[in-house]
PDB file of N, CA and C in Angstrom:
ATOM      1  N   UNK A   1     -16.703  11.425 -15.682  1.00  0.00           N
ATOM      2  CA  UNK A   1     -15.665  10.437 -15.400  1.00  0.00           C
ATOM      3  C   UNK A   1     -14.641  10.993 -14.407  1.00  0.00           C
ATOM      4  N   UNK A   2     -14.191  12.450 -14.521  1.00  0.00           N
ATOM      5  CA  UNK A   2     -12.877  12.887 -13.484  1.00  0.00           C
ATOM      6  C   UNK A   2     -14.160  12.786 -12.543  1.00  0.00           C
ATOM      7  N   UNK A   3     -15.028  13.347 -11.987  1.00  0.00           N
ATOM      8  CA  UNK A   3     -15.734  13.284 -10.738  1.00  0.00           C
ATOM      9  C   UNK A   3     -15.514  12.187 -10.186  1.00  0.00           C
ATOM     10  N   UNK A   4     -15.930  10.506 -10.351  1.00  0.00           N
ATOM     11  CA  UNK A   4     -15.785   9.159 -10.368  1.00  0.00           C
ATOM     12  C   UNK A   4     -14.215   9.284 -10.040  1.00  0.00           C
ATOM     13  N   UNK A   5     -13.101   9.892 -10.506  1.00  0.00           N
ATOM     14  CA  UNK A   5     -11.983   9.361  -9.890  1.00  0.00           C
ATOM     15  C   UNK A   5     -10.973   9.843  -9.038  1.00  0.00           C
ATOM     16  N   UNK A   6     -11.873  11.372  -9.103  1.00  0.00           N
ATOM     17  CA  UNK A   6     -11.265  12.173  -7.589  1.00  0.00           C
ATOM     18  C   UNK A   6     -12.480  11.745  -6.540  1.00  0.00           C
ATOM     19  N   UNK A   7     -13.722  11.238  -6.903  1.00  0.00           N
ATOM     20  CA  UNK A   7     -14.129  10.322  -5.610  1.00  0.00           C
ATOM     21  C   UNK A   7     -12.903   9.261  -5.041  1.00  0.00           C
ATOM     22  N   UNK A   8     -12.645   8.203  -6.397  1.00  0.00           N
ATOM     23  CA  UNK A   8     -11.764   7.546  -6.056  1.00  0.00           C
ATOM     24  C   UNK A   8     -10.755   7.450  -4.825  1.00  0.00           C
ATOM     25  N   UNK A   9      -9.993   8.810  -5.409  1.00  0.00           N
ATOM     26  CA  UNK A   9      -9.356   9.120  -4.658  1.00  0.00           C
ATOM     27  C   UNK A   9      -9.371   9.124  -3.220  1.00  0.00           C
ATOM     28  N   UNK A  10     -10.645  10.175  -3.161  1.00  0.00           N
ATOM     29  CA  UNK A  10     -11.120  10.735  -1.874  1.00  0.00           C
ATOM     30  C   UNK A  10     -10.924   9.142  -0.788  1.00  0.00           C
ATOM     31  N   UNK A  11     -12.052   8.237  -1.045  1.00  0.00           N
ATOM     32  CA  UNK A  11     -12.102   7.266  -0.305  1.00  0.00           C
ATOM     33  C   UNK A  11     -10.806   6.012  -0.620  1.00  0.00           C
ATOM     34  N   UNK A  12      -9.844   6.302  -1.707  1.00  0.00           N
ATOM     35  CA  UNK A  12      -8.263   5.503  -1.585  1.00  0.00           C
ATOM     36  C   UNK A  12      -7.770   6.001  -0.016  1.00  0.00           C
ATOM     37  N   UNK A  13      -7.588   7.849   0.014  1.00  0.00           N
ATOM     38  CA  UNK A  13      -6.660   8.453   1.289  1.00  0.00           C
ATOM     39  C   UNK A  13      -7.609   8.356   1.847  1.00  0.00           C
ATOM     40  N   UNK A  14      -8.833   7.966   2.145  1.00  0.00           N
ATOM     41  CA  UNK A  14      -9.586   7.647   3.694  1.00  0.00           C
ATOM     42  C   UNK A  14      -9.073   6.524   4.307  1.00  0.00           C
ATOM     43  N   UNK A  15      -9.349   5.695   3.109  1.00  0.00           N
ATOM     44  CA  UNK A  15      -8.503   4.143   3.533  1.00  0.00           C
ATOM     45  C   UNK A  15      -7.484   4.130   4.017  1.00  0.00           C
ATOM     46  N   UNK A  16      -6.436   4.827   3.659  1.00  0.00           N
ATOM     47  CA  UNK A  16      -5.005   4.823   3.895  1.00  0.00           C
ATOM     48  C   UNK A  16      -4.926   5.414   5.365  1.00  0.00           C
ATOM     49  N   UNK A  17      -5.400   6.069   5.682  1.00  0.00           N
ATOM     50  CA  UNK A  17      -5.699   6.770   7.290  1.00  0.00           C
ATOM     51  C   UNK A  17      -6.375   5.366   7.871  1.00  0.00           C
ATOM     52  N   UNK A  18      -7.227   4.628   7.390  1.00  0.00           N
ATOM     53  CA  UNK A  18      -7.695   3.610   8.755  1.00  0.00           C
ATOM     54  C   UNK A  18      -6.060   2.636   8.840  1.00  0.00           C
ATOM     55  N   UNK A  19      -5.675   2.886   7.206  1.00  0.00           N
ATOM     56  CA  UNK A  19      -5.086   1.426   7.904  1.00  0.00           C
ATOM     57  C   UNK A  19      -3.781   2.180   8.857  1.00  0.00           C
ATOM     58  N   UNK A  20      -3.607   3.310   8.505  1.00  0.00           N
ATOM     59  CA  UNK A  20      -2.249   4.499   9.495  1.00  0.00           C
ATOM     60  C   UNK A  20      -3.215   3.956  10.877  1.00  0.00           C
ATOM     61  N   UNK A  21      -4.287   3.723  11.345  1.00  0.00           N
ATOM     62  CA  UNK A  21      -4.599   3.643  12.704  1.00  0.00           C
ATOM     63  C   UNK A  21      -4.009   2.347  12.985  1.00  0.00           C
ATOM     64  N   UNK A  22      -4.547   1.184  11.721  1.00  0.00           N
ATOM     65  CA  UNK A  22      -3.948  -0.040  12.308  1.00  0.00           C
ATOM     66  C   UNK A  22      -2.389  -0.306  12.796  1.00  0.00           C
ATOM     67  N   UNK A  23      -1.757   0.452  11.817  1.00  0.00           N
ATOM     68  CA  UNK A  23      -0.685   0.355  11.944  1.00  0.00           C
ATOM     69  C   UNK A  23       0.158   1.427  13.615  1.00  0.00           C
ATOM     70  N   UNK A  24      -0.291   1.921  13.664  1.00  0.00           N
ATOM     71  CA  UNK A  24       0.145   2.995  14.794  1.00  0.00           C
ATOM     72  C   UNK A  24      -0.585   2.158  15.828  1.00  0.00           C
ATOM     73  N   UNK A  25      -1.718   1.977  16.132  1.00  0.00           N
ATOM     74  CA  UNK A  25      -2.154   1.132  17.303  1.00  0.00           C
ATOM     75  C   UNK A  25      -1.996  -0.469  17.184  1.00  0.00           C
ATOM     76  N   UNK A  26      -2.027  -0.794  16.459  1.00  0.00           N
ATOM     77  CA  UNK A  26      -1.769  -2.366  16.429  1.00  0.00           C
ATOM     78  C   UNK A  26      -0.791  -3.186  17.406  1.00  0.00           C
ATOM     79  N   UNK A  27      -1.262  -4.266  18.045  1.00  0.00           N
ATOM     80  CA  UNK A  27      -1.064  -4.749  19.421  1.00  0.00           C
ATOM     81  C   UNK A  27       0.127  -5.530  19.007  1.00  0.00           C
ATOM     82  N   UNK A  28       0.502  -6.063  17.697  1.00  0.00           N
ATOM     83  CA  UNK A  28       1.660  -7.004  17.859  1.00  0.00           C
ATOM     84  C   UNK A  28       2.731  -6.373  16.131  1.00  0.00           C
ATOM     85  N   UNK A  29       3.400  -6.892  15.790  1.00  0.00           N
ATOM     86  CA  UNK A  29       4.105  -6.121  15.130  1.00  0.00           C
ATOM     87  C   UNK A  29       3.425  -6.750  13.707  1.00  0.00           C
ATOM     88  N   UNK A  30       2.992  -7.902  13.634  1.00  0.00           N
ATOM     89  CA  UNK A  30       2.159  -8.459  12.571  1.00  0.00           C
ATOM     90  C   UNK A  30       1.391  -7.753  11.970  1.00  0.00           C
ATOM     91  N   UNK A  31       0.575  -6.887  13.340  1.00  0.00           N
ATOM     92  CA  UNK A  31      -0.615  -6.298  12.865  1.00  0.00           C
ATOM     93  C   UNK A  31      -0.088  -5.021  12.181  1.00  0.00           C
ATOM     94  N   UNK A  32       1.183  -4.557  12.626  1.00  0.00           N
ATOM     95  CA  UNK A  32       1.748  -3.137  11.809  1.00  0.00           C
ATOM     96  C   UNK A  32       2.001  -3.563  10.722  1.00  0.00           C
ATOM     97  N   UNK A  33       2.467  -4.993  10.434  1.00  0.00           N
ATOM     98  CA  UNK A  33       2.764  -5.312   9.200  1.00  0.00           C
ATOM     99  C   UNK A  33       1.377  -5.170   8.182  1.00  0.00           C
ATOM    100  N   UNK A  34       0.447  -5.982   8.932  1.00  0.00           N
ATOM    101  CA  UNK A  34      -0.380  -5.927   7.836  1.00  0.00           C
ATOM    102  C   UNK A  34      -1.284  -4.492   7.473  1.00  0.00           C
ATOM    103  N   UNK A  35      -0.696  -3.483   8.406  1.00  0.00           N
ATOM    104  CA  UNK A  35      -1.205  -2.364   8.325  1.00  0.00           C
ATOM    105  C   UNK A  35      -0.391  -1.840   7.160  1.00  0.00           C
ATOM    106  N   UNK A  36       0.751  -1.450   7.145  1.00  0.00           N
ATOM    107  CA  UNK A  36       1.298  -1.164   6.027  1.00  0.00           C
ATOM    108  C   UNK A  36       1.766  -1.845   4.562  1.00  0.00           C
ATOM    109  N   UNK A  37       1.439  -3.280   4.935  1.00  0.00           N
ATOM    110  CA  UNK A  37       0.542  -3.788   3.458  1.00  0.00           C
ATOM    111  C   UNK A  37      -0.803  -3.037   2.822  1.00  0.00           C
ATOM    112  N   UNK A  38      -0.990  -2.687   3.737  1.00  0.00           N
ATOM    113  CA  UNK A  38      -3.302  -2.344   2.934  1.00  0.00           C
ATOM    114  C   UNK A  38      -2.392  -0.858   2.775  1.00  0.00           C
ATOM    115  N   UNK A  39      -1.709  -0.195   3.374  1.00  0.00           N
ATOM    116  CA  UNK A  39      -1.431   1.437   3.009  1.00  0.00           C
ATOM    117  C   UNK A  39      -0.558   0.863   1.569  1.00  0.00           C
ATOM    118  N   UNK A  40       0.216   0.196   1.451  1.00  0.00           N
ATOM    119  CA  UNK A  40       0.829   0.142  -0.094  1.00  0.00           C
ATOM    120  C   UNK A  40      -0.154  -0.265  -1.075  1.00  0.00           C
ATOM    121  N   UNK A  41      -1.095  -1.446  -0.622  1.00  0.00           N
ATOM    122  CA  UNK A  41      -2.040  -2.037  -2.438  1.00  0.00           C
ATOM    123  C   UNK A  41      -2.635  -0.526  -2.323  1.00  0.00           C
ATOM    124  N   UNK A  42      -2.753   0.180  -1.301  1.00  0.00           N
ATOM    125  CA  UNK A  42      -4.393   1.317  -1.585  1.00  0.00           C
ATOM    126  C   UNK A  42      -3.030   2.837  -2.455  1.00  0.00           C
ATOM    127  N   UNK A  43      -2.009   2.518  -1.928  1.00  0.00           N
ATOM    128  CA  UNK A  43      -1.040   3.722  -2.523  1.00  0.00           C
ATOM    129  C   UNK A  43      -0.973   3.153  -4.032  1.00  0.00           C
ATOM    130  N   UNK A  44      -0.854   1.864  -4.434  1.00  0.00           N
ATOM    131  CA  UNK A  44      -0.584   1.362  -5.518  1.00  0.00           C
ATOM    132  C   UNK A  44      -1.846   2.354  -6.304  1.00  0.00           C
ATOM    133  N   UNK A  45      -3.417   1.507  -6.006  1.00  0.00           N
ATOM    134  CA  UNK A  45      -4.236   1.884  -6.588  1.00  0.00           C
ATOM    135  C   UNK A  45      -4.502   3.421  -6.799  1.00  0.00           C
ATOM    136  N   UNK A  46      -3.842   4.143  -6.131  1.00  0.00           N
ATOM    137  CA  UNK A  46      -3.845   5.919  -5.824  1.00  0.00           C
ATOM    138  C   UNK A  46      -2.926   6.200  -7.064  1.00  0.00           C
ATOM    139  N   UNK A  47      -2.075   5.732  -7.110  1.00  0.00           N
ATOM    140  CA  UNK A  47      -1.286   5.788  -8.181  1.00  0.00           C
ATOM    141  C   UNK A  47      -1.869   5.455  -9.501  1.00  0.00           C
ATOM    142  N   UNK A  48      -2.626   4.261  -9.613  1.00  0.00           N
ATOM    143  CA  UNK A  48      -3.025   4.062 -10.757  1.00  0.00           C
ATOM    144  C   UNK A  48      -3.708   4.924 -11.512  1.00  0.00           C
ATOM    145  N   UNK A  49      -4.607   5.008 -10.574  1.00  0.00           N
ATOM    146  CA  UNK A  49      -5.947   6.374 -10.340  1.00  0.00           C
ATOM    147  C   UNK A  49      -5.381   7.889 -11.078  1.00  0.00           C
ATOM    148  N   UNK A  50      -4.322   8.637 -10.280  1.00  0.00           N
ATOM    149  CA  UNK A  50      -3.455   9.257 -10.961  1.00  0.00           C
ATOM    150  C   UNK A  50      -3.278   9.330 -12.511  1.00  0.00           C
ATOM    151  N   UNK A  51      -2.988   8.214 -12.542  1.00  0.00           N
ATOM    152  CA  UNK A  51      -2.265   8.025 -13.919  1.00  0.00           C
ATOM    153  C   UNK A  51      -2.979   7.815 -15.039  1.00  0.00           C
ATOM    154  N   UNK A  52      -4.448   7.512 -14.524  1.00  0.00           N
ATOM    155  CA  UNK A  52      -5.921   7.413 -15.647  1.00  0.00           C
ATOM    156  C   UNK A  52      -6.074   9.161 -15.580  1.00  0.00           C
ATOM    157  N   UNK A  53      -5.725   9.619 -14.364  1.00  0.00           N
ATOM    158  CA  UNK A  53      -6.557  11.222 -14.425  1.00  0.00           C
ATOM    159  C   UNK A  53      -5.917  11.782 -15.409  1.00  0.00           C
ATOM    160  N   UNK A  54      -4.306  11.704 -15.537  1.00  0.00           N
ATOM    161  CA  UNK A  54      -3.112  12.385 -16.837  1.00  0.00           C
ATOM    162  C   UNK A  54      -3.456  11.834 -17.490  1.00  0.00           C
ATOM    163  N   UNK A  55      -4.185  11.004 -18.169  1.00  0.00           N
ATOM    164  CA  UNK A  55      -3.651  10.180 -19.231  1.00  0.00           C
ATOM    165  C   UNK A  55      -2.463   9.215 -19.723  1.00  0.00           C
ATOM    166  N   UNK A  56      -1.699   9.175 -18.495  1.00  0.00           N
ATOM    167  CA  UNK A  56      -0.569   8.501 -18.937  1.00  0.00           C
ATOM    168  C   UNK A  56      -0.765   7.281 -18.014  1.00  0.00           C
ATOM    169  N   UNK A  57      -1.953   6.360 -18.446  1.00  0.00           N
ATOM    170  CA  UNK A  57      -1.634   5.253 -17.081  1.00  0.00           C
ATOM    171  C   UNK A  57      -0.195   3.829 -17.692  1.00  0.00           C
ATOM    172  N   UNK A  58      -0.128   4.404 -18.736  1.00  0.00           N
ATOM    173  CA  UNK A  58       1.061   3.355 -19.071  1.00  0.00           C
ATOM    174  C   UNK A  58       2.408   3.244 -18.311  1.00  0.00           C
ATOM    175  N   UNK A  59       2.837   4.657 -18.058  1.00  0.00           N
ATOM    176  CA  UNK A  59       3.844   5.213 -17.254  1.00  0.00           C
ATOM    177  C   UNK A  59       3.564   4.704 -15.733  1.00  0.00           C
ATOM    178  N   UNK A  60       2.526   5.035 -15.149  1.00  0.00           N
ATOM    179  CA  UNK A  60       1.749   5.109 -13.857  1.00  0.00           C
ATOM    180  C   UNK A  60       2.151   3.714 -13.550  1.00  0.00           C
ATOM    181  N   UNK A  61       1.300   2.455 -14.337  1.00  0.00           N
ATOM    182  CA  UNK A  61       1.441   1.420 -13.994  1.00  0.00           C
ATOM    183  C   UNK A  61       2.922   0.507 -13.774  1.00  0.00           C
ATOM    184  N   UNK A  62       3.700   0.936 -14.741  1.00  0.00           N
ATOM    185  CA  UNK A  62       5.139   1.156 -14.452  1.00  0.00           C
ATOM    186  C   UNK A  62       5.682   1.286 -13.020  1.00  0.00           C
ATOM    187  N   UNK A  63       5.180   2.197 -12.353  1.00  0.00           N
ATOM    188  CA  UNK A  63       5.753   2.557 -11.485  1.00  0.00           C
ATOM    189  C   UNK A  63       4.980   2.263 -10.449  1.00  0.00           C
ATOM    190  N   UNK A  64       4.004   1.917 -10.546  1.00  0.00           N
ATOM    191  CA  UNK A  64       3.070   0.973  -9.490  1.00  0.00           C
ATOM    192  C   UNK A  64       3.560  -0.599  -9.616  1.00  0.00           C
ATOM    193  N   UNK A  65       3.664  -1.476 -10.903  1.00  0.00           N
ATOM    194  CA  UNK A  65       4.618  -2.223 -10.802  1.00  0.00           C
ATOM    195  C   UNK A  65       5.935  -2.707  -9.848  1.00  0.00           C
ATOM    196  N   UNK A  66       6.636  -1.476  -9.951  1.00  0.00           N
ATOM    197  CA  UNK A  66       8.029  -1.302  -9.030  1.00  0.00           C
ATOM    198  C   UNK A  66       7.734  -1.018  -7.299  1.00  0.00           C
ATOM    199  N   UNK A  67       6.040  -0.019  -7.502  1.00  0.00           N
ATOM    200  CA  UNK A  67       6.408  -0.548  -6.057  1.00  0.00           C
ATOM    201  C   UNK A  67       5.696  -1.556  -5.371  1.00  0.00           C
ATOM    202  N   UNK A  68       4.484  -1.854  -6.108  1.00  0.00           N
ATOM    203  CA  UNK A  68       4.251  -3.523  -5.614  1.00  0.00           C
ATOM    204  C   UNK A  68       5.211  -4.626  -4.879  1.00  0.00           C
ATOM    205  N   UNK A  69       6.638  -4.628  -6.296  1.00  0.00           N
ATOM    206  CA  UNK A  69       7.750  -5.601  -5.702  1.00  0.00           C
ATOM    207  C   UNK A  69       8.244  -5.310  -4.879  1.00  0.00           C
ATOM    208  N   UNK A  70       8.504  -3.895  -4.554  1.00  0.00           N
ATOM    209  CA  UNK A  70       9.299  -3.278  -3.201  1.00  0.00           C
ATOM    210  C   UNK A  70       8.614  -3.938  -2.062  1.00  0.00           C
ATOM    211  N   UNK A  71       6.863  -3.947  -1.965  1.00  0.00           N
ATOM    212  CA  UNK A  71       6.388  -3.909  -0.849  1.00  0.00           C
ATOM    213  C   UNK A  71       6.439  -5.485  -0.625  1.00  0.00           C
ATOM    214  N   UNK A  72       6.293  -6.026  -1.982  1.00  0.00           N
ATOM    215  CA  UNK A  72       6.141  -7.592  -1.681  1.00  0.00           C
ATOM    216  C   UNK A  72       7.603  -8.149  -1.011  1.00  0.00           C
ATOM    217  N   UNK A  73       8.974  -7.186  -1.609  1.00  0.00           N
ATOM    218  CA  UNK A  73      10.164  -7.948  -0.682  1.00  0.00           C
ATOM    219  C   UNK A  73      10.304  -7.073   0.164  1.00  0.00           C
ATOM    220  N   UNK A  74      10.164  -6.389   0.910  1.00  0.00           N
ATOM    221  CA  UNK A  74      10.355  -6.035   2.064  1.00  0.00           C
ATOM    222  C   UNK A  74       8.822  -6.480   2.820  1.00  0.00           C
ATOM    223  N   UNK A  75       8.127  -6.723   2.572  1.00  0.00           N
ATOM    224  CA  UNK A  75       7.214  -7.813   3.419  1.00  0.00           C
ATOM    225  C   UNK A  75       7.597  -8.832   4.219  1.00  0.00           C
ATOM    226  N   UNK A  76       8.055  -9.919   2.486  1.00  0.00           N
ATOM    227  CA  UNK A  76       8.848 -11.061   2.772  1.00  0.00           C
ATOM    228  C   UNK A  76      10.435 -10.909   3.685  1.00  0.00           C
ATOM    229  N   UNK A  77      11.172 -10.064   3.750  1.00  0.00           N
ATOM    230  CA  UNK A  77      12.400  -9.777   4.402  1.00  0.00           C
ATOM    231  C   UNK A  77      11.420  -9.601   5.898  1.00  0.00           C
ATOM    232  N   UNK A  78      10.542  -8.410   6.187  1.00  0.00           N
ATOM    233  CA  UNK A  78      10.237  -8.832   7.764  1.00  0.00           C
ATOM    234  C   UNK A  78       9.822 -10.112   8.617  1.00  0.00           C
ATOM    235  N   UNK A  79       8.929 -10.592   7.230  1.00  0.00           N
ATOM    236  CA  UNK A  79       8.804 -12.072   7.874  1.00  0.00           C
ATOM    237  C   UNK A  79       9.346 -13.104   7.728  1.00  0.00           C
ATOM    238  N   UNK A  80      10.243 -12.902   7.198  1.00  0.00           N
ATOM    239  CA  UNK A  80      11.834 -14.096   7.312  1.00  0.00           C
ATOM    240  C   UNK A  80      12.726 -13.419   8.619  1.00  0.00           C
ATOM    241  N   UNK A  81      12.636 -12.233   8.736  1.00  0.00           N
ATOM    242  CA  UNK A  81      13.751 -11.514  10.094  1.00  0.00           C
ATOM    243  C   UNK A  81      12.639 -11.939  11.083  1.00  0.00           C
ATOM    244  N   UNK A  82      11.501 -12.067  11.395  1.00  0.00           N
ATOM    245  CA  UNK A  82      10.750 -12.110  12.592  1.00  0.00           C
ATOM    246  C   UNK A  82      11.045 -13.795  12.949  1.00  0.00           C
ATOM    247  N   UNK A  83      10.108 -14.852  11.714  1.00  0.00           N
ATOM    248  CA  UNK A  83      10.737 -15.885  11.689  1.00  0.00           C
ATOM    249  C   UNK A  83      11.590 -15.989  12.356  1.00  0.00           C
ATOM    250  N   UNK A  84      12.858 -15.958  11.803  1.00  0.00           N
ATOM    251  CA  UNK A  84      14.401 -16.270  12.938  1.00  0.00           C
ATOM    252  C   UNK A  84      14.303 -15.827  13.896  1.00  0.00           C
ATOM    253  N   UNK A  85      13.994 -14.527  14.049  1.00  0.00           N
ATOM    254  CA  UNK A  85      14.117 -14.347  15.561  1.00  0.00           C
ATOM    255  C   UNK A  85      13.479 -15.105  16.566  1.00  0.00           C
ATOM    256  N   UNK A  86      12.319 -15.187  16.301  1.00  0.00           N
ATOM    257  CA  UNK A  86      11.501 -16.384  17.072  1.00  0.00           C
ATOM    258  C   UNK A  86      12.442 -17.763  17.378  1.00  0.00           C
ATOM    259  N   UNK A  87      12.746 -18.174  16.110  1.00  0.00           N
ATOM    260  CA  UNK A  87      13.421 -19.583  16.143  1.00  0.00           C
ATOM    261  C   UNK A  87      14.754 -19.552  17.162  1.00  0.00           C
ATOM    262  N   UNK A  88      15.088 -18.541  17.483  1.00  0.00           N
ATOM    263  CA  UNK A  88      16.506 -18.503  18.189  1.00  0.00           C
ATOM    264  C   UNK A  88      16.711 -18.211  19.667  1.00  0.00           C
TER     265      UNK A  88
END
């Protein structure tokens, strides 16, 4: 079972590097956005992952919880600030 979730792992931070490409090369600022959306759900799940390896995924999820909402309002805050700007 730990083998299965330091694979996990392995291919969570592979992921997290493609989407660091999207985000660093990405042609419009959308696309950085949605680049550092896929780096937070895959940090979320890294975290979770973590927290099955200690045994403590109760704690883990806790705090994957908190940053889910972070990422979900500061998502929503860029695309309400881009929004307006456009509109103006």
């Amino acid at each position: 079972m730990s083998e299965f979730l330091y694979s996990t792992m392995t291919v969570l931070a592979i992921l997290i590097l493609v989407y660091l490409y999207r985000v660093i090369a990405g042609p419009t600022v959308f696309d950085r956005l949605l680049g550092l959306n896929g780096i937070s759900t895959k940090a979320i799940l890294l975290v979770v992952v973590i927290g099955t390896i200690y045994g403590r995924v109760d704690m883990f999820v806790d705090i994957s919880t908190g940053y889910a909402l972070l990422n979900l309002v500061s998502a929503l805050a860029v695309t309400k600030y881009f929004e307006h700007r456009r509109s103006v």
